[in-house]
Protein backbone atom coordinates (compact mmCIF):
# COMPACT_ATOMS: atom_id res chain seq x y z
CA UNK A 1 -4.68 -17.03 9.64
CA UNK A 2 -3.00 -18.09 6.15
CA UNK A 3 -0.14 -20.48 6.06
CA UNK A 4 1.17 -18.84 2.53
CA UNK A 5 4.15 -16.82 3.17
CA UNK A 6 3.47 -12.80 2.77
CA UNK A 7 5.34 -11.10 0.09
CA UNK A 8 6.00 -7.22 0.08
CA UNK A 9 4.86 -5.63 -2.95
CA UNK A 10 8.03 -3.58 -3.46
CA UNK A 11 11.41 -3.34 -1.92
CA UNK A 12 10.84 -0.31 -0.12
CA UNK A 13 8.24 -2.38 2.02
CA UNK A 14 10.23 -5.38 2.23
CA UNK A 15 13.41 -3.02 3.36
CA UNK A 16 10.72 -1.67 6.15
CA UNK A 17 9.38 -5.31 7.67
CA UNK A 18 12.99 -5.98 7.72
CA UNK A 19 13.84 -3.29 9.76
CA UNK A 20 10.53 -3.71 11.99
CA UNK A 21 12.03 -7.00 12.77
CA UNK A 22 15.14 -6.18 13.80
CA UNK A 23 13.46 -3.93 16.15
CA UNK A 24 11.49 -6.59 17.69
CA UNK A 25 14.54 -8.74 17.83
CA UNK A 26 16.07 -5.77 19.82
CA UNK A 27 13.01 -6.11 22.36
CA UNK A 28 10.44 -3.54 20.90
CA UNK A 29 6.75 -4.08 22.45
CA UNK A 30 3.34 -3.89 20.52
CA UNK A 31 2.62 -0.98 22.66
CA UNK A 32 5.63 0.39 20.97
CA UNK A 33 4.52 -0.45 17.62
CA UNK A 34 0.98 0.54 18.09
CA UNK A 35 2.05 4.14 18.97
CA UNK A 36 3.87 4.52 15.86
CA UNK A 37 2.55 6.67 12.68
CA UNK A 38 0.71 4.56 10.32
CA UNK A 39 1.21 3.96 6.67
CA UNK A 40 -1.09 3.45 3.70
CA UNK A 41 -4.39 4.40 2.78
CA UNK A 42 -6.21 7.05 4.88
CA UNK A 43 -9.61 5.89 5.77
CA UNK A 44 -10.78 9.91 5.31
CA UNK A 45 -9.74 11.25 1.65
CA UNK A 46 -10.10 14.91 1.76
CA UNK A 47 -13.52 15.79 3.51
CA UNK A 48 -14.96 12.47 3.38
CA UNK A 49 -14.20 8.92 4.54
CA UNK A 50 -12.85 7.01 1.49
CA UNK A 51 -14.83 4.09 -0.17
CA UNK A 52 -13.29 0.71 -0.65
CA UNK A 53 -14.56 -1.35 -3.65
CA UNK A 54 -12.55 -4.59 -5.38
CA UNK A 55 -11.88 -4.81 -9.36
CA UNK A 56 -10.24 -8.01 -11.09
CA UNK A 57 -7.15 -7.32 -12.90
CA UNK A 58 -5.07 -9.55 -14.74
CA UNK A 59 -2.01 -10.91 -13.10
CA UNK A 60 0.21 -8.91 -15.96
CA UNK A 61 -1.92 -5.62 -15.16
CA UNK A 62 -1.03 -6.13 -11.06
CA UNK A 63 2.55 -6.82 -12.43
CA UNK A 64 2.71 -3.19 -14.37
CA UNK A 65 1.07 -1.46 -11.40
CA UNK A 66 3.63 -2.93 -9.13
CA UNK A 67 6.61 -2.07 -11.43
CA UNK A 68 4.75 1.86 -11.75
CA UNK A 69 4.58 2.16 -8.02
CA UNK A 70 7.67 1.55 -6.92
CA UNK A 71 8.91 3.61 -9.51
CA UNK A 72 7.10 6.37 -8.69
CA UNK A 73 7.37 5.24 -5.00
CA UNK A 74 3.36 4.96 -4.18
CA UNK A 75 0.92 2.35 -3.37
CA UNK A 76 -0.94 0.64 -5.79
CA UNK A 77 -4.10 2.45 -4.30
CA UNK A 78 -2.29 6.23 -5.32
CA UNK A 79 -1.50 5.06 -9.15
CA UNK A 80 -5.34 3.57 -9.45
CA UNK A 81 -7.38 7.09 -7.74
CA UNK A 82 -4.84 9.06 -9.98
CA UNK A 83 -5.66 7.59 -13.59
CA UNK A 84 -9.38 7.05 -12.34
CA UNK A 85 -9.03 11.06 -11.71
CA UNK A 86 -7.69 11.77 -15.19
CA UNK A 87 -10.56 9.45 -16.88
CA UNK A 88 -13.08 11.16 -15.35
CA UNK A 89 -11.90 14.51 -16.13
CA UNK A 90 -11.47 13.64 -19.61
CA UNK A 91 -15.11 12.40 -19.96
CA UNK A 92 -16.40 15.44 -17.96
């Protein structure tokens, strides 16, 4: 495990660990937790499971993709499939 502090990527996420932690704090279990409904990426993307890969960005690029998901209120992961969509229809 790191020792860096984790950041949330928007406020929306930070407003949500906050209020996980308060939950704990009022004596919530993991079991608890665990049976909750999950958020993020689906591991199956319509009919088939998704594919991860990694790309390098510059730290300016992450910083606009940041700022255009949380004002569209989507993951970074949503904002990258959708423009990869409209490239490759374009060069269809």
């Amino acid at each position: 495990m790191s020792n860096q502090e984790y950041v949330p990527a928007t406020p929306e996420e930070a407003a949500e660990l906050e209020a996980l932690a308060d939950r704990f704090e009022q004596g919530w279990t993991l079991e608890e937790l665990r049976a909750m409904p999950t958020r993020g990426r689906p591991l199956q993307l319509g009919d088939e499971p998704g594919e991860s890969i990694t790309v390098r960005i510059l730290p300016a690029q992450r910083q606009q993709l940041d700022e255009l998901a949380a004002r569209r209120n989507k993951s970074r992961s949503a904002i990258i499939r959708e423009a990869l969509d409209r490239e490759l229809a374009i060069a269809a």
